[in-house]
N, C-alpha and C. Protein backbone atom coordinates (compact mmCIF):
# COMPACT_ATOMS: atom_id res chain seq x y z
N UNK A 1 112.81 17.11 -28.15
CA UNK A 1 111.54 16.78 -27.54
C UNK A 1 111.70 16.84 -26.02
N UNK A 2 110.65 17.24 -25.21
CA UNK A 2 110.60 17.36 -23.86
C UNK A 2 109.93 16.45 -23.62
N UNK A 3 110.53 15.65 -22.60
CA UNK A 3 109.83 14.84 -21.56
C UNK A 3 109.62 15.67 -19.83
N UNK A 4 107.58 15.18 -19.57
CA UNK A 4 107.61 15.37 -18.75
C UNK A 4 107.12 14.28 -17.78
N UNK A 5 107.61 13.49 -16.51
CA UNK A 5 107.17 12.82 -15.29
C UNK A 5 107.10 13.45 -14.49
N UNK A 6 105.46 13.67 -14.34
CA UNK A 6 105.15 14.35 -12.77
C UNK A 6 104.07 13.19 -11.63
N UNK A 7 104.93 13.25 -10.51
CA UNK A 7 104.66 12.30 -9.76
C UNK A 7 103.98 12.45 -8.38
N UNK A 8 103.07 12.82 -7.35
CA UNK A 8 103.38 13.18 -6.48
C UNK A 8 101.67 13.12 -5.59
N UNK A 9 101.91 13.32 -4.20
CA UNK A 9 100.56 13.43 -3.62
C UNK A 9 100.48 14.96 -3.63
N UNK A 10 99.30 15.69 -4.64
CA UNK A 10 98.72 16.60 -4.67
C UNK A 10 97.81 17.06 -4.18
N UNK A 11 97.54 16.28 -2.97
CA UNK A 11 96.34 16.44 -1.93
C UNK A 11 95.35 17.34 -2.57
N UNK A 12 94.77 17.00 -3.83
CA UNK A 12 93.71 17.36 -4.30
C UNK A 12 92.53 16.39 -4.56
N UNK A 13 90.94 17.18 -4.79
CA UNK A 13 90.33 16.44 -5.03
C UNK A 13 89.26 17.17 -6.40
N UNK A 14 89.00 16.09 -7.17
CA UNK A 14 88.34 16.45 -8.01
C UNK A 14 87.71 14.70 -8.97
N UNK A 15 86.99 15.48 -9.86
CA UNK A 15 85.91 14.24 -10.63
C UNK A 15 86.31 13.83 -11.25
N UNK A 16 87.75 14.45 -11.99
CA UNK A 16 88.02 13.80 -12.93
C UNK A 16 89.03 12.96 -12.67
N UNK A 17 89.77 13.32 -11.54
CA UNK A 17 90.01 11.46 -10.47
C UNK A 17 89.92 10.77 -9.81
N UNK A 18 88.87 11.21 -8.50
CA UNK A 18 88.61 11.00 -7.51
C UNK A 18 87.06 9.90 -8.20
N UNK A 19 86.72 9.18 -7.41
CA UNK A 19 85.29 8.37 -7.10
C UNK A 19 84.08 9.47 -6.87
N UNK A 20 83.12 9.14 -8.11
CA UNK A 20 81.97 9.78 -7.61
C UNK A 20 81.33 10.09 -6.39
N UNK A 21 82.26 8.81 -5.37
CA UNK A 21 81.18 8.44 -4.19
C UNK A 21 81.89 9.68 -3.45
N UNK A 22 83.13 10.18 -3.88
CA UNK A 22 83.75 11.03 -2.50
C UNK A 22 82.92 12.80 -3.35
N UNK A 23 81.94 12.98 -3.50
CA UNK A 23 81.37 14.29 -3.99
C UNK A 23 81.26 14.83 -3.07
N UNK A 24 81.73 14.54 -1.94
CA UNK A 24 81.62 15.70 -0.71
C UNK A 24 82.58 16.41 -0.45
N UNK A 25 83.74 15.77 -1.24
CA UNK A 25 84.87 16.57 -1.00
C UNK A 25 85.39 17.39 -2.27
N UNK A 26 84.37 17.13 -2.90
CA UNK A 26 84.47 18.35 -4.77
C UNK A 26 83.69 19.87 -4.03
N UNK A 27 84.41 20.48 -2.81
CA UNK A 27 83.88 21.57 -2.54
C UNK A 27 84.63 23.03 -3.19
N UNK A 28 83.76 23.76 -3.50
CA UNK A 28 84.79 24.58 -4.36
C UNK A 28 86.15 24.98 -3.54
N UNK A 29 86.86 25.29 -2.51
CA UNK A 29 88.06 25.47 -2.24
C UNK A 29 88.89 23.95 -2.80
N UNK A 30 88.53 23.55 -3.03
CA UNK A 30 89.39 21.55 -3.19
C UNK A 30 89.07 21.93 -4.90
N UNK A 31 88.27 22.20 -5.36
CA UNK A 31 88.24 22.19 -6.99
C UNK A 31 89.16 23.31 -7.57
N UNK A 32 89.22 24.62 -6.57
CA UNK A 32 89.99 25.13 -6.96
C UNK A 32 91.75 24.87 -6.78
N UNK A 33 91.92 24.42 -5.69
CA UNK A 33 93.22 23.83 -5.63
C UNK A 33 93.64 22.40 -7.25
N UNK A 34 92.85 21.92 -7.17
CA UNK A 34 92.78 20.99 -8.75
C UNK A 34 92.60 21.69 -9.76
N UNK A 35 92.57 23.03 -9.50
CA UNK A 35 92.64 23.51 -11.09
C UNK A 35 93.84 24.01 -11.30
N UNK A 36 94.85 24.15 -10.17
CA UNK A 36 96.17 24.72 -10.85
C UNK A 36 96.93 23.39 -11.06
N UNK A 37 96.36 21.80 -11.18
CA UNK A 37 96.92 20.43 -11.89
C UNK A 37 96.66 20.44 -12.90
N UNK A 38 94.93 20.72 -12.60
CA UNK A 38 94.15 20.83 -14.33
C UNK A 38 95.38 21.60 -15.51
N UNK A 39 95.14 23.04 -14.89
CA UNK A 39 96.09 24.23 -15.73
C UNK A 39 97.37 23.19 -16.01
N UNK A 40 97.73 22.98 -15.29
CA UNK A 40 99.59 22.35 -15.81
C UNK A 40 99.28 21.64 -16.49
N UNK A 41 98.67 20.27 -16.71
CA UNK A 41 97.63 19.01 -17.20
C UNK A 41 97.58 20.11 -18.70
N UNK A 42 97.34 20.70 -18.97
CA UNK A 42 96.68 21.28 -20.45
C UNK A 42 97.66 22.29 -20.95
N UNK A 43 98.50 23.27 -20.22
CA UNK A 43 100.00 23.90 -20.80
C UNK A 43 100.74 23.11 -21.05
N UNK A 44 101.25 21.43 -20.33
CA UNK A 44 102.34 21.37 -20.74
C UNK A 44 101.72 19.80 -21.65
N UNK A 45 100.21 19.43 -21.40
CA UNK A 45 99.69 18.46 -22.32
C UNK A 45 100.41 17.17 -21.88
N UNK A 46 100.12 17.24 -20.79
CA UNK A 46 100.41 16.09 -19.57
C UNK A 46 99.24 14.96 -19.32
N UNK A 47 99.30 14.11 -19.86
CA UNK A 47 97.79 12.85 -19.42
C UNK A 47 98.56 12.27 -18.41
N UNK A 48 97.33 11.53 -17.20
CA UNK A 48 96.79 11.58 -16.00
C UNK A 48 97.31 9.34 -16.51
N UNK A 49 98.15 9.40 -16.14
CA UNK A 49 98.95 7.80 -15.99
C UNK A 49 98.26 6.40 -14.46
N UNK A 50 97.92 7.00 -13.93
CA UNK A 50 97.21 6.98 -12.77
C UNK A 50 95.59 7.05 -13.25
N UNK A 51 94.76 5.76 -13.50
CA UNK A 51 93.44 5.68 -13.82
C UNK A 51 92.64 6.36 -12.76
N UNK A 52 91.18 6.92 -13.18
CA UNK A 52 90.13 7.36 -12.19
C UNK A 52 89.87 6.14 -11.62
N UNK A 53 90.00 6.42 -9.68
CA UNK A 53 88.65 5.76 -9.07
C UNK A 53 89.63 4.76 -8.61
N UNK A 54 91.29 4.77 -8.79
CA UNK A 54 91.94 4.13 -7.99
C UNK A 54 92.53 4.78 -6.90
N UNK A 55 92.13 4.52 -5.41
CA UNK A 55 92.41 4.73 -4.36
C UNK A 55 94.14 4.84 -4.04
N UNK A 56 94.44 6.12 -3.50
CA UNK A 56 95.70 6.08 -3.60
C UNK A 56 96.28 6.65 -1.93
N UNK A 57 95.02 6.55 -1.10
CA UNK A 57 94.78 7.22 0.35
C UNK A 57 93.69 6.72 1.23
N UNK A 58 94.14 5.73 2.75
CA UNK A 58 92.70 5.41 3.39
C UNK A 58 93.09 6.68 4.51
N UNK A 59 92.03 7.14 4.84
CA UNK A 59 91.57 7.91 5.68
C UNK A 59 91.78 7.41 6.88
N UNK A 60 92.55 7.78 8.12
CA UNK A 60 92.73 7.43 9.12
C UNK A 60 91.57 7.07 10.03
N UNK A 61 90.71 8.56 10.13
CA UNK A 61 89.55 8.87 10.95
C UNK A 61 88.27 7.86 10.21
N UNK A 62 88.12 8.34 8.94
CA UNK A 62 86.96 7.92 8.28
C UNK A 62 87.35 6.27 7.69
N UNK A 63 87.85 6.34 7.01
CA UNK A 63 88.80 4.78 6.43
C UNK A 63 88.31 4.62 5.53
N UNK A 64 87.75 6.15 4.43
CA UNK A 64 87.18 6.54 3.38
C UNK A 64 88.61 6.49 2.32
N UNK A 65 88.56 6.19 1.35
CA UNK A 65 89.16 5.87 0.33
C UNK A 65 89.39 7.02 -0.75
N UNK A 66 90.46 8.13 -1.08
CA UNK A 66 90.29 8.94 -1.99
C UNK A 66 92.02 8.63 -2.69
N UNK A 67 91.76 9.56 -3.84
CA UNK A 67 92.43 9.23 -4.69
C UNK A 67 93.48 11.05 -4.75
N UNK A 68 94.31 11.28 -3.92
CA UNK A 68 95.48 12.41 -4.13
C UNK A 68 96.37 12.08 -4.44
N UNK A 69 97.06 10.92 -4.71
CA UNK A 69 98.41 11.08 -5.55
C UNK A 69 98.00 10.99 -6.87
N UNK A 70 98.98 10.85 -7.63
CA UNK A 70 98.73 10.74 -8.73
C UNK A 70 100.18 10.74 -10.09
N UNK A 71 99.92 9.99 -10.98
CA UNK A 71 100.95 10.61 -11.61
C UNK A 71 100.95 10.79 -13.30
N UNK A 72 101.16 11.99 -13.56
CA UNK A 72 101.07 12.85 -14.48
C UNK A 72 102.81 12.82 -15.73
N UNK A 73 102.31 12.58 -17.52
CA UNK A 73 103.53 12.52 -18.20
C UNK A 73 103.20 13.01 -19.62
N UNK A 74 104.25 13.51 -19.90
CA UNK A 74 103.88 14.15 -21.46
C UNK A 74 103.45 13.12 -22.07
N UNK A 75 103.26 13.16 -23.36
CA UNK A 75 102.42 12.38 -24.63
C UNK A 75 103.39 11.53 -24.92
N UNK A 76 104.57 11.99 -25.05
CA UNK A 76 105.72 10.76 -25.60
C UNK A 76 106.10 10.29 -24.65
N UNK A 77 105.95 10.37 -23.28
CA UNK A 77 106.37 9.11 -22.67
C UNK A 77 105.09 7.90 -22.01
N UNK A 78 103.89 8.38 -22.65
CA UNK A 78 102.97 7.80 -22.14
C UNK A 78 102.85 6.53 -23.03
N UNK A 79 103.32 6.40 -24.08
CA UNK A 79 103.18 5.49 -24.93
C UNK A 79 104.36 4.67 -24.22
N UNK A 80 105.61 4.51 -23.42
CA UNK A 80 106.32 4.21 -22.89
C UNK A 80 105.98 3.34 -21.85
N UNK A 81 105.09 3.91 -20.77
CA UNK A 81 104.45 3.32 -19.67
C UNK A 81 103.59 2.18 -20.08
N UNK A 82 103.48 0.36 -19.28
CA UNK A 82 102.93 -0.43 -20.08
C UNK A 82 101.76 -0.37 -18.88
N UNK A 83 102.01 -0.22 -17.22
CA UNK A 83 101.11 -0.20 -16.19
C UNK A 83 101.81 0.95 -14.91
N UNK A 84 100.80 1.69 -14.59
CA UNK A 84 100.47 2.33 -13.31
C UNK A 84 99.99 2.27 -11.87
């Protein structure tokens, strides 16, 4: 069996982790950069350990709140993890 832990700031943004409120930054160049997580996320069947809509970045300039790290693990070790 393969285990995978993927951990890391992916300076991406997208809906399916980011806060509705940051929809300004779901511009297609930023959705497309989240789709080569998405893609890995579904080849190697990696769930998203790291809940939506938890802030993982304040914005220096703005002190807007988004969510780019993140961390990503196969199926058998997710049952492993008790909190994120």
């Amino acid at each position: 069996m393969t285990c995978i832990l993927w951990l890391g700031d992916f300076n991406t943004h997208h809906p399916i982790w980011d806060e509705n409120r940051n929809s300004h930054l779901f511009m297609h160049a930023n959705l497309n950069k989240a789709q080569v997580v998405i893609d890995a996320m579904a080849n190697y069947n990696l769930q998203m350990l790291l809940p939506k809509d938890i802030p993982t970045l304040c914005a220096m300039a703005s002190q807007n709140f988004t969510h780019l790290d993140n961390v990503l693990a196969s199926s058998s070790l997710q049952e492993l993890i008790t909190e994120c």
